[in-house]
Protein backbone atom coordinates (compact mmCIF):
# COMPACT_ATOMS: atom_id res chain seq x y z
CA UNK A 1 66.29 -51.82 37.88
CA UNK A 2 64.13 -52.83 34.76
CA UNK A 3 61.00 -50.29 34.84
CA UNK A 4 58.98 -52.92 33.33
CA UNK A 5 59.05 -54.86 36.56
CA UNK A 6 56.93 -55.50 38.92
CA UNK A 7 56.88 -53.64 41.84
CA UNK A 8 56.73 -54.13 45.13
CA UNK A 9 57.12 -50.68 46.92
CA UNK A 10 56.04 -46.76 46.36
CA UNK A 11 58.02 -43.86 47.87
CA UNK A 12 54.71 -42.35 46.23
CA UNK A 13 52.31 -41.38 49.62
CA UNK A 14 49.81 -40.78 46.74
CA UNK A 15 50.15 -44.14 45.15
CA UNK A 16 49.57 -46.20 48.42
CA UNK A 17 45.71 -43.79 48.42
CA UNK A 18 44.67 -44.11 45.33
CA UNK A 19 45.02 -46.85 43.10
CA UNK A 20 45.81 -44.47 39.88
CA UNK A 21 48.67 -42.52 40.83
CA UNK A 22 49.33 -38.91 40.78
CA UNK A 23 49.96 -36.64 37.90
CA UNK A 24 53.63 -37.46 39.06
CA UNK A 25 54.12 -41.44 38.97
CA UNK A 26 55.62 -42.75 35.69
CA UNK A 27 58.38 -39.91 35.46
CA UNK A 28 60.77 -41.83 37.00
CA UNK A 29 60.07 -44.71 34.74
CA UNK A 30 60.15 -42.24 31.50
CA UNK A 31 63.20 -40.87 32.55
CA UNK A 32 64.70 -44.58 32.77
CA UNK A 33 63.46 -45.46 29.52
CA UNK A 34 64.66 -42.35 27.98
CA UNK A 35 68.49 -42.95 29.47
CA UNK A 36 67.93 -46.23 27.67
CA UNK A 37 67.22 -44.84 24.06
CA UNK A 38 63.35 -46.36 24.57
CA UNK A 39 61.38 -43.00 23.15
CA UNK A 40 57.50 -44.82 22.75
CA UNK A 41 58.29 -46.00 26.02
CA UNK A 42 59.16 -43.02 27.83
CA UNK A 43 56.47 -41.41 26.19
CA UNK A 44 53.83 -44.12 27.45
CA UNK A 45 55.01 -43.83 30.93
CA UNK A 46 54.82 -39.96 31.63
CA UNK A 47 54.78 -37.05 28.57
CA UNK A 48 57.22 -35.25 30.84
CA UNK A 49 59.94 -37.11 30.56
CA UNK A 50 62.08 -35.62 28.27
CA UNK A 51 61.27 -32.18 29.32
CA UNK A 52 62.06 -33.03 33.25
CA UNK A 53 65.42 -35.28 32.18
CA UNK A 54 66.79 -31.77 30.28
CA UNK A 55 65.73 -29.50 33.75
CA UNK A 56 67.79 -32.15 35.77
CA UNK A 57 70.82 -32.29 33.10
CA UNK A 58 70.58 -28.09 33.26
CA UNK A 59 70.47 -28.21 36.63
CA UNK A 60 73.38 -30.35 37.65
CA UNK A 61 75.54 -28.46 35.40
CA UNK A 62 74.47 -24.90 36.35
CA UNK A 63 75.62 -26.61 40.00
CA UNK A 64 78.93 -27.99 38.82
CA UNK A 65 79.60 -24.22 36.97
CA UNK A 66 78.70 -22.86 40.06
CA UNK A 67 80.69 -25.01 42.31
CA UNK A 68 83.71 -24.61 39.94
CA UNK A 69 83.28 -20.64 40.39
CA UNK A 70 83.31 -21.37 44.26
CA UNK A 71 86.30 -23.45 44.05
CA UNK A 72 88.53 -20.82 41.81
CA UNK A 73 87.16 -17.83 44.00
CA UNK A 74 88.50 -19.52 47.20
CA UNK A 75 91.71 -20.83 45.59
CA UNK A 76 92.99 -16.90 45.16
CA UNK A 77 92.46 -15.93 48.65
């Protein structure tokens, strides 16, 4: 999906209110333009979007360390 699109539909419940968004819409659209190497872009789309791309990185792999622990834990018994 290009984030420069137009688009059609908002999973956003604020969005479809008011016409400016919450302090939440464009992080999705950062986040894709940060995956993408575009820095001014994901900047210009939400502030946030480095700092909530490295949160979600950290998180998946404190899951996968923690899923790994599970797996050699059960694997003895």
């Amino acid at each position: 999906m290009e984030p420069a699109g137009n688009h059609l539909f908002s999973l956003c419940p604020i969005s479809w209110v008011w016409q400016g968004g919450c302090p939440g819409c464009g992080l999705g659209h950062s986040v894709t333009y940060l995956l993408r190497g575009d820095l001014a872009s994901s900047w210009e789309a939400h502030p946030l979007g480095l700092p909530a791309l490295l949160i979600l990185c950290w998180r998946v792999l404190e899951l996968l360390v923690q899923s790994r622990k599970l797996y050699l834990y059960h694997s003895k018994l």
